[in-house]
C-alpha atoms as a PDB file:
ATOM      1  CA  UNK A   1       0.000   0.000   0.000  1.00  0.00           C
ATOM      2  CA  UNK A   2       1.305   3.560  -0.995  1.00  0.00           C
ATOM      3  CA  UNK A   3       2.378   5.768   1.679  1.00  0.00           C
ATOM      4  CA  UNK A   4      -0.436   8.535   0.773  1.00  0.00           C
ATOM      5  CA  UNK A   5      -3.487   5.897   1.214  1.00  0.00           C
ATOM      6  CA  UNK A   6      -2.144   4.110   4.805  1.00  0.00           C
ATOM      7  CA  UNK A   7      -2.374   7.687   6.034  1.00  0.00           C
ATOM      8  CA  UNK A   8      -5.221   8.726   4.896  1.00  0.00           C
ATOM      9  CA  UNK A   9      -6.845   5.279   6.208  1.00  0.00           C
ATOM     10  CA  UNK A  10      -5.160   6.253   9.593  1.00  0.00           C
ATOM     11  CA  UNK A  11      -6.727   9.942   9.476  1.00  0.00           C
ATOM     12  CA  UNK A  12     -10.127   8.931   9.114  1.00  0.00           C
ATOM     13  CA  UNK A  13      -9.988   5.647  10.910  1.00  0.00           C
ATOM     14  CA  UNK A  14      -8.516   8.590  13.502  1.00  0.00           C
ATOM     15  CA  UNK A  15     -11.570  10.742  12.953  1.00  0.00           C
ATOM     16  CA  UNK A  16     -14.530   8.174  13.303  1.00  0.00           C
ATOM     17  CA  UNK A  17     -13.096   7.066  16.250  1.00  0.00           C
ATOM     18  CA  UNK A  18     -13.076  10.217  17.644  1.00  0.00           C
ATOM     19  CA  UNK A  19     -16.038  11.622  16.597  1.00  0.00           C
ATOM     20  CA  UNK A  20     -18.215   8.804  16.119  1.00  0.00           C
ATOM     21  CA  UNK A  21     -18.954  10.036  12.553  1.00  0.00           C
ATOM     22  CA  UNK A  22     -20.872   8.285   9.603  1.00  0.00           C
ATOM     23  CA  UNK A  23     -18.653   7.244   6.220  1.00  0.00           C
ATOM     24  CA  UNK A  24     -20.858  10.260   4.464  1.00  0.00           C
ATOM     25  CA  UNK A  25     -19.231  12.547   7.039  1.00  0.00           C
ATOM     26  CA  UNK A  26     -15.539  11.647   7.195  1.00  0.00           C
ATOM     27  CA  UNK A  27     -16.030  11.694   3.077  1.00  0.00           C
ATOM     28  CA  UNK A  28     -17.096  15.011   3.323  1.00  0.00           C
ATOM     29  CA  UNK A  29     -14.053  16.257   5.998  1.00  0.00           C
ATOM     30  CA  UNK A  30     -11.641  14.631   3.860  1.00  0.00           C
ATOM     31  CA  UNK A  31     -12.943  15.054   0.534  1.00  0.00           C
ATOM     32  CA  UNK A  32     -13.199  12.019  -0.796  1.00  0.00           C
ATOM     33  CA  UNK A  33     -15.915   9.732  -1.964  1.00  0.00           C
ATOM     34  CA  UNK A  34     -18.244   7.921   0.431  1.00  0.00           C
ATOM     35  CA  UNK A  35     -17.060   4.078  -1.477  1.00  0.00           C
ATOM     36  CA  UNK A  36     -13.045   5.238  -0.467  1.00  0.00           C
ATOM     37  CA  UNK A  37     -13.949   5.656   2.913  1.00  0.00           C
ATOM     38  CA  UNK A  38     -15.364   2.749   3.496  1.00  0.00           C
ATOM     39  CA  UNK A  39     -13.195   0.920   1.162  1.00  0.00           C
ATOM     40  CA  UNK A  40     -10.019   2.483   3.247  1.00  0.00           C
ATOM     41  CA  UNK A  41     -11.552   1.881   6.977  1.00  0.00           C
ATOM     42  CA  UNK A  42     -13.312  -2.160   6.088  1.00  0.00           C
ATOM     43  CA  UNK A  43     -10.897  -3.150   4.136  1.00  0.00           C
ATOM     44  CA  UNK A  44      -7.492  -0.909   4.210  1.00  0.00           C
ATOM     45  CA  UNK A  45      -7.391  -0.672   7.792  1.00  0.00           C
ATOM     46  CA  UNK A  46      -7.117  -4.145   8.413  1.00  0.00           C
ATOM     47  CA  UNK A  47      -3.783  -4.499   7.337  1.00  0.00           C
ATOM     48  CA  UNK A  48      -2.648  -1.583   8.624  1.00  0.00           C
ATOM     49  CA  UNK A  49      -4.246  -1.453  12.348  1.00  0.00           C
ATOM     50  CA  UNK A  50      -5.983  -4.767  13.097  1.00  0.00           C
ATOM     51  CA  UNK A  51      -6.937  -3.537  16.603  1.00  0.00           C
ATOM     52  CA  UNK A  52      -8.464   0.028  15.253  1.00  0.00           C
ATOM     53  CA  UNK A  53     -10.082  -1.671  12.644  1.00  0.00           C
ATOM     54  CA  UNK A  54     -12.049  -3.521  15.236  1.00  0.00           C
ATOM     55  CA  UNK A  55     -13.215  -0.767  17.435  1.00  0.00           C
ATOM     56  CA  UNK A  56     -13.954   1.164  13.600  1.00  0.00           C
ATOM     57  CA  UNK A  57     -15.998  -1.953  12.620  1.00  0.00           C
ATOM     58  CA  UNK A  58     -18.085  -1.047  16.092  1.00  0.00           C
ATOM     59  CA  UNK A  59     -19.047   2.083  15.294  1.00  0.00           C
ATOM     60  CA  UNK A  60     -19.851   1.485  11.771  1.00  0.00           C
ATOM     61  CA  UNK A  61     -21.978  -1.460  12.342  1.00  0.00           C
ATOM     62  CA  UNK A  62     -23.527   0.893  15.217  1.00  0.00           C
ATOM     63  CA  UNK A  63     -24.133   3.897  12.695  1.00  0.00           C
ATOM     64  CA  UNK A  64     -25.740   1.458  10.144  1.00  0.00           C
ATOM     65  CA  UNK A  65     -27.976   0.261  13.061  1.00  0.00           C
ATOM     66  CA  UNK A  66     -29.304   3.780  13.736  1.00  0.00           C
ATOM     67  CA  UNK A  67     -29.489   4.824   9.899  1.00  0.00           C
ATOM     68  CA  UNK A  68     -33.103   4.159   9.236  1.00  0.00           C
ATOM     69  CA  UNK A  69     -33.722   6.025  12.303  1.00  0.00           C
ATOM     70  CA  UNK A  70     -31.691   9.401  11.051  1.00  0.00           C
ATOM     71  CA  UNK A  71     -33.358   9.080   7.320  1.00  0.00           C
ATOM     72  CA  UNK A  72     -36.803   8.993   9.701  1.00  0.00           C
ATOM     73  CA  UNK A  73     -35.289  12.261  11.227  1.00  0.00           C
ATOM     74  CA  UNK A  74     -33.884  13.731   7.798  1.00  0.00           C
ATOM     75  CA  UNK A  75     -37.377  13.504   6.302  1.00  0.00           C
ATOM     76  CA  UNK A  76     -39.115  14.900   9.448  1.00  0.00           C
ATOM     77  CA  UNK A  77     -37.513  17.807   9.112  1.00  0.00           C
ATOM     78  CA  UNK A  78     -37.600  17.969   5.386  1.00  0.00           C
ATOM     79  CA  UNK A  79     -41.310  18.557   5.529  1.00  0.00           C
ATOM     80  CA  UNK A  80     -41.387  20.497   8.631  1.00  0.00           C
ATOM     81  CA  UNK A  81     -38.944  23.575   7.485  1.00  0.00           C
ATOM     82  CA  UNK A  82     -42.022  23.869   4.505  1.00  0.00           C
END
């Protein structure tokens, strides 16, 4: 793996962990597209940090969990702010 990708996967693997966030919002921070990020932190991250690519897993499986419930939110106030 090139240099330029293992850090990136370590930024953002850096970033959900921290913040919790969604792969739609570390794409956004980090400008890339929503398949790289979770391409580098499924995937990448594996090889580079088994151990943070476990507690990343977590949160990712826990922010798919709760996604039906945000689009529920989303769409709430879509039609509310009318």
């Amino acid at each position: 793996m090139k240099d330029y990708i293992e850090d990136r996967v370590k930024r953002i693997a850096a970033y959900v962990l921290e913040s919790g966030a969604t792969v739609r919002q570390a794409a956004k921070v980090y400008g890339t597209s929503k398949s790289t990020v979770h391409k580098d932190l499924t995937e990448r991250l594996c090889s580079v940090s088994p151990s943070t690519a476990k507690k990343v897993a977590k949160i990712l499986q826990k922010n798919k969990a709760e996604r039906h419930i945000r689009g529920g939110n989303a769409t709430r106030m879509k039609y509310k702010n009318r």
